[in-house]
N, C-alpha and C. Protein backbone atom coordinates (compact mmCIF):
# COMPACT_ATOMS: atom_id res chain seq x y z
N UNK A 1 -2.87 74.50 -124.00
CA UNK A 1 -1.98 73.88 -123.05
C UNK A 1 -2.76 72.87 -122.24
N UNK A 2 -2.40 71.50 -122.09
CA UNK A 2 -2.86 70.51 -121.17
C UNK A 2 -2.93 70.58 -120.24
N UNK A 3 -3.06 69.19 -119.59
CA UNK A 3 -2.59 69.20 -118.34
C UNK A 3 -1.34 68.80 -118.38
N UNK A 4 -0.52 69.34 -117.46
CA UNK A 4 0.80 68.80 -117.02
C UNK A 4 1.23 67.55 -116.02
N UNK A 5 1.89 66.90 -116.19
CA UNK A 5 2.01 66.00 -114.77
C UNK A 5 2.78 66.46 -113.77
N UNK A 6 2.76 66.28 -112.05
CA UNK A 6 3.24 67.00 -111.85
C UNK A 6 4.46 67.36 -111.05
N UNK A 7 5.55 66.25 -112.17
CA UNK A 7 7.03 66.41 -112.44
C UNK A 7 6.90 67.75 -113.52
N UNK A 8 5.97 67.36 -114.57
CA UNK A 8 6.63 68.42 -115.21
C UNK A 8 6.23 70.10 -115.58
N UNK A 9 5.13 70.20 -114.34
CA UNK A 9 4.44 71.68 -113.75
C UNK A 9 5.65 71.89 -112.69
N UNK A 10 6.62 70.69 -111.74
CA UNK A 10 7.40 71.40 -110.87
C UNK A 10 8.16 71.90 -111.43
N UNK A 11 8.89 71.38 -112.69
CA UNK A 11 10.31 71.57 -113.56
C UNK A 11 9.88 73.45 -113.79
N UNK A 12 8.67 73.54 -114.47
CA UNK A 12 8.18 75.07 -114.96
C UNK A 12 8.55 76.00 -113.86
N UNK A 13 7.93 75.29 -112.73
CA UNK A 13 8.02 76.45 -111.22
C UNK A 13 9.40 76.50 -111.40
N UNK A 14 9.86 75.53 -111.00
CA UNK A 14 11.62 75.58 -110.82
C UNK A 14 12.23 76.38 -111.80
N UNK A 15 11.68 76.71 -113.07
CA UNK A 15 12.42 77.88 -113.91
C UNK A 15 11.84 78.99 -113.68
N UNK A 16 10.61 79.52 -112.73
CA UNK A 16 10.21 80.72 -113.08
C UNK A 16 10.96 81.24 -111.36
N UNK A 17 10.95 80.44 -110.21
CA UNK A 17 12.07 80.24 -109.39
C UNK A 17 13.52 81.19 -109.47
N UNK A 18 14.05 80.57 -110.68
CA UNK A 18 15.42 80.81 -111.28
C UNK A 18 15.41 82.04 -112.32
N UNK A 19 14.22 82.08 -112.84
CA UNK A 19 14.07 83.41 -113.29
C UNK A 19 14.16 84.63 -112.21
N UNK A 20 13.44 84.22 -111.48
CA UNK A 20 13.32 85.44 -110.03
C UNK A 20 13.89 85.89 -109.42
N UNK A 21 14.46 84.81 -109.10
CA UNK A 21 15.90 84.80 -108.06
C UNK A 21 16.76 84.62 -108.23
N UNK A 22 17.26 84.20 -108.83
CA UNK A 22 18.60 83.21 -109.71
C UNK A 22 19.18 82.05 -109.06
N UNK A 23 18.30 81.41 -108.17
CA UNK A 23 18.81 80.35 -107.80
C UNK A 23 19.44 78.72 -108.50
N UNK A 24 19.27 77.87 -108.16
CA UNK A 24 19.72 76.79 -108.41
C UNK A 24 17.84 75.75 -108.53
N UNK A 25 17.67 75.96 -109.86
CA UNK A 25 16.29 75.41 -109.50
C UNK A 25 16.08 74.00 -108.62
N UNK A 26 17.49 73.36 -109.17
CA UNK A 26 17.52 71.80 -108.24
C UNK A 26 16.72 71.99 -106.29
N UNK A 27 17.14 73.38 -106.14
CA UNK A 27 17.02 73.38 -104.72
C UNK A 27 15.50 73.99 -104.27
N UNK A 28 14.58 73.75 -105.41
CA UNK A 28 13.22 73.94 -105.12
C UNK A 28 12.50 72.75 -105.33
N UNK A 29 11.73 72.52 -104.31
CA UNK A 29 10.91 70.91 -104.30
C UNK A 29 9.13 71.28 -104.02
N UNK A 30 8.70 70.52 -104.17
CA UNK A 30 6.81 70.69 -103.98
C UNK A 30 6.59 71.61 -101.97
N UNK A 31 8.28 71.07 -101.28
CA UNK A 31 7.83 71.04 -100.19
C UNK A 31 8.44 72.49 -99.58
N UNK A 32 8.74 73.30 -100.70
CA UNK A 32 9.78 75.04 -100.14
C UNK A 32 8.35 75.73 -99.93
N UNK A 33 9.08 76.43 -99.09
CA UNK A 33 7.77 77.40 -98.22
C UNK A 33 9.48 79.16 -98.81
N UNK A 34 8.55 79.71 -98.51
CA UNK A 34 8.71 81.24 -98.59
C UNK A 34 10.08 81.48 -97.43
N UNK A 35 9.74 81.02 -96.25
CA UNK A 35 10.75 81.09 -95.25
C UNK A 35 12.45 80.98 -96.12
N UNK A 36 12.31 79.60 -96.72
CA UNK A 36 13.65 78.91 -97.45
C UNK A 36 14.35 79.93 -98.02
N UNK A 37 13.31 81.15 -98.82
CA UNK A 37 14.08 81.90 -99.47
C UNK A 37 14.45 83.46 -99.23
N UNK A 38 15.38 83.59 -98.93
CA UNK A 38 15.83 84.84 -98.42
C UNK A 38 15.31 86.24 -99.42
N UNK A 39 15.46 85.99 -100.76
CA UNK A 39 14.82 86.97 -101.29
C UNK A 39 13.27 87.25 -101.41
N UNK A 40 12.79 86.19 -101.56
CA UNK A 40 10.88 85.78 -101.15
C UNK A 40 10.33 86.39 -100.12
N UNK A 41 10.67 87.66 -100.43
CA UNK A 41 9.83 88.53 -99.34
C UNK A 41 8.54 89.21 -99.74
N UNK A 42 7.92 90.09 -99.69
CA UNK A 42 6.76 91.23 -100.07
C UNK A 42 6.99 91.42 -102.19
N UNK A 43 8.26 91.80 -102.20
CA UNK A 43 8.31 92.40 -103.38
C UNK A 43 9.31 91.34 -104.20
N UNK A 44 9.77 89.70 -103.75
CA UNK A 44 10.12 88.78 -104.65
C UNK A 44 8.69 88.28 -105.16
N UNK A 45 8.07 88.22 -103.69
CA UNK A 45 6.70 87.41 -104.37
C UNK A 45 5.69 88.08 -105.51
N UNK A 46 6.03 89.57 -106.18
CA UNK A 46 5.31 90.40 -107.04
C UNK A 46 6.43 89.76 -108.31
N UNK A 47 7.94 89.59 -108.05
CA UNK A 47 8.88 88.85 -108.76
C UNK A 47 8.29 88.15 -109.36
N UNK A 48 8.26 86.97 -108.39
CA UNK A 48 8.11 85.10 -108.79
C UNK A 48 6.70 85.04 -109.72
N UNK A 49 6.00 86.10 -108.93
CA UNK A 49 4.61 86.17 -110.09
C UNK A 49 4.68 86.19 -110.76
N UNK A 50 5.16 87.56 -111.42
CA UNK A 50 5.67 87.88 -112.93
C UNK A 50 6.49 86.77 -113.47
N UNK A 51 6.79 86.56 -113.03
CA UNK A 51 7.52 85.02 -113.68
C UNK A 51 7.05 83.77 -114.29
N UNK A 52 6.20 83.03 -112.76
CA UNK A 52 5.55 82.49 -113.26
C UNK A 52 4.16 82.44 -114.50
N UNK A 53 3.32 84.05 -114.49
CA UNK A 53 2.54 83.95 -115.26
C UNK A 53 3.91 84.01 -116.86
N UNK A 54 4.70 84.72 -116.85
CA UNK A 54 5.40 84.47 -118.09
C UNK A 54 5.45 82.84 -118.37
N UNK A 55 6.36 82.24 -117.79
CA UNK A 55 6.30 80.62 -117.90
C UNK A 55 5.83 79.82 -117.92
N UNK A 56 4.27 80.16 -117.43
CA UNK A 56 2.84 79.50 -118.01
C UNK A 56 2.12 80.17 -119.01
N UNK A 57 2.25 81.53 -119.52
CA UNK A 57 1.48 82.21 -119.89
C UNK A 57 -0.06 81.97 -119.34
N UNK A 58 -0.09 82.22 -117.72
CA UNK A 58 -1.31 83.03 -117.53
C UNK A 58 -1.01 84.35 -116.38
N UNK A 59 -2.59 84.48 -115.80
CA UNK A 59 -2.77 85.84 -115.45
C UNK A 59 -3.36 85.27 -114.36
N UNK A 60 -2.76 86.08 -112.83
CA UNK A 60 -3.38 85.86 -111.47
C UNK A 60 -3.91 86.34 -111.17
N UNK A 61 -5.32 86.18 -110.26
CA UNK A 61 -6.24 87.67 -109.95
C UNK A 61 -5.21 87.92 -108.31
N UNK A 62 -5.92 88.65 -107.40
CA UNK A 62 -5.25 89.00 -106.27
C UNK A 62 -5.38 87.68 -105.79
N UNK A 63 -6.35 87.00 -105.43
CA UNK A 63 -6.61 85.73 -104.40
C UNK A 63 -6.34 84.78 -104.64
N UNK A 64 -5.53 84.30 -106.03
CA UNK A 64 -4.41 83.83 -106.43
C UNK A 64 -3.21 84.03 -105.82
N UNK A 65 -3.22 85.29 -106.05
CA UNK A 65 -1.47 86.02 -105.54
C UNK A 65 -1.66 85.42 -104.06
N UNK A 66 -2.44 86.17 -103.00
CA UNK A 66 -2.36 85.90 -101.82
C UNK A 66 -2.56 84.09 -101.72
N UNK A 67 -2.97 83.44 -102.16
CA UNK A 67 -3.37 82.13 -101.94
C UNK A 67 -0.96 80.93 -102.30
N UNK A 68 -0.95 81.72 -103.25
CA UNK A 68 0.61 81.17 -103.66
C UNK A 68 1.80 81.61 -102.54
N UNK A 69 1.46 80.99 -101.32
CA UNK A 69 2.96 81.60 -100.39
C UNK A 69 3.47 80.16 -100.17
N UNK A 70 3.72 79.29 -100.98
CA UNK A 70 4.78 77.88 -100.87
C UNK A 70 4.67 77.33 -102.68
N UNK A 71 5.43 76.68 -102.93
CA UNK A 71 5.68 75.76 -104.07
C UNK A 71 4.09 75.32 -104.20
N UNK A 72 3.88 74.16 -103.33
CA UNK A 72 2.61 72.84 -102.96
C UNK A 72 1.28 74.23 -103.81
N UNK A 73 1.11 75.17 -103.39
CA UNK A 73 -0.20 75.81 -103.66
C UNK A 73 0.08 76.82 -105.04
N UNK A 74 1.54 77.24 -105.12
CA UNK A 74 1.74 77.34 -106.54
C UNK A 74 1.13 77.00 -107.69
N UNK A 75 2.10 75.51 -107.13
CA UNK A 75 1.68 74.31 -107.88
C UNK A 75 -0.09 73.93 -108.31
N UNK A 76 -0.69 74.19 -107.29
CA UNK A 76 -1.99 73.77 -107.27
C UNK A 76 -3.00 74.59 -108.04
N UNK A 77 -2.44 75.92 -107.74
CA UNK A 77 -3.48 77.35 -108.24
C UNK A 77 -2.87 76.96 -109.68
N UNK A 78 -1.64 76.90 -110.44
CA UNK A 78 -1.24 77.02 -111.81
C UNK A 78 -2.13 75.65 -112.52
N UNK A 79 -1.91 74.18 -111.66
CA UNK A 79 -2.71 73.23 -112.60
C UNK A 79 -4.08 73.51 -112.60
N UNK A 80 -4.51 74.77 -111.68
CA UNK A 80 -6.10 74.26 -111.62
C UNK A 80 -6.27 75.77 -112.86
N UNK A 81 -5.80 76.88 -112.81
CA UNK A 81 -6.06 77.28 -114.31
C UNK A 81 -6.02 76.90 -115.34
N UNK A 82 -4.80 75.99 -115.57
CA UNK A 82 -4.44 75.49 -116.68
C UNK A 82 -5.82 74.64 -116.94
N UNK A 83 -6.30 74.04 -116.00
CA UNK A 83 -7.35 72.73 -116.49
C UNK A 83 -8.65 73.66 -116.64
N UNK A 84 -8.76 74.69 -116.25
CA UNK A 84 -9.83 75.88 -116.44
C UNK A 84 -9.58 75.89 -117.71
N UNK A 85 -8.92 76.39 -118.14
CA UNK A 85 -8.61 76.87 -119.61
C UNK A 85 -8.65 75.77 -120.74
N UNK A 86 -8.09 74.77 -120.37
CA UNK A 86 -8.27 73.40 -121.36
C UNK A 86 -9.28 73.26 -121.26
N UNK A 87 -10.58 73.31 -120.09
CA UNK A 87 -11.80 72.82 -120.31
C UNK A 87 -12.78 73.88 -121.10
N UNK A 88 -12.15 75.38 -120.87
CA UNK A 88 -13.00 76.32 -122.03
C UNK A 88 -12.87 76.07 -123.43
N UNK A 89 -11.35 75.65 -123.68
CA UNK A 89 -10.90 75.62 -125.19
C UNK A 89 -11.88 74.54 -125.64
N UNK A 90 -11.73 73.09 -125.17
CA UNK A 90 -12.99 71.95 -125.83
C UNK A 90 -13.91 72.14 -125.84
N UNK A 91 -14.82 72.85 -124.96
CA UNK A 91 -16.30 73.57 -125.23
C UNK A 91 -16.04 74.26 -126.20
């Protein structure tokens, strides 16, 4: 897996989002914080995890988990594995 650009790493969040919760992915942007979502509490955010590692296929350690409480750092922790991992595969 590449890198993504990142329209199309938000589109991914926005389905693992809608996996979780069942929202309307349209209504998640780079700029949703945890507050926005009423179910995004203690035990959505063990949710949205499971989600997202399904929809990327990877794996979060804890300081991951704790580090992902908005979209923006989601976003950030998922491209910076992904580019971890693309840079092991070419070595």
């Amino acid at each position: 897996m590449g890198t993504l650009t990142t329209e199309e790493l938000l589109e991914k969040v926005r389905l693992a989002f809608k996996s979780a919760f069942d929202i309307d992915p349209r209504s998640i942007t780079i700029d949703t914080v945890s507050t926005e979502i009423s179910r995004w509490d203690s035990m959505g955010h063990v949710t949205l995890m499971t989600s997202l590692e399904r929809t990327f296929g990877l794996t979060f350690d804890i300081d991951e988990l704790m580090e992902m409480e908005n979209v923006k750092e989601i976003s950030r922790v998922v491209q910076s594995k992904l580019e971890r991992i693309r840079g092991a595969l070419i070595q």
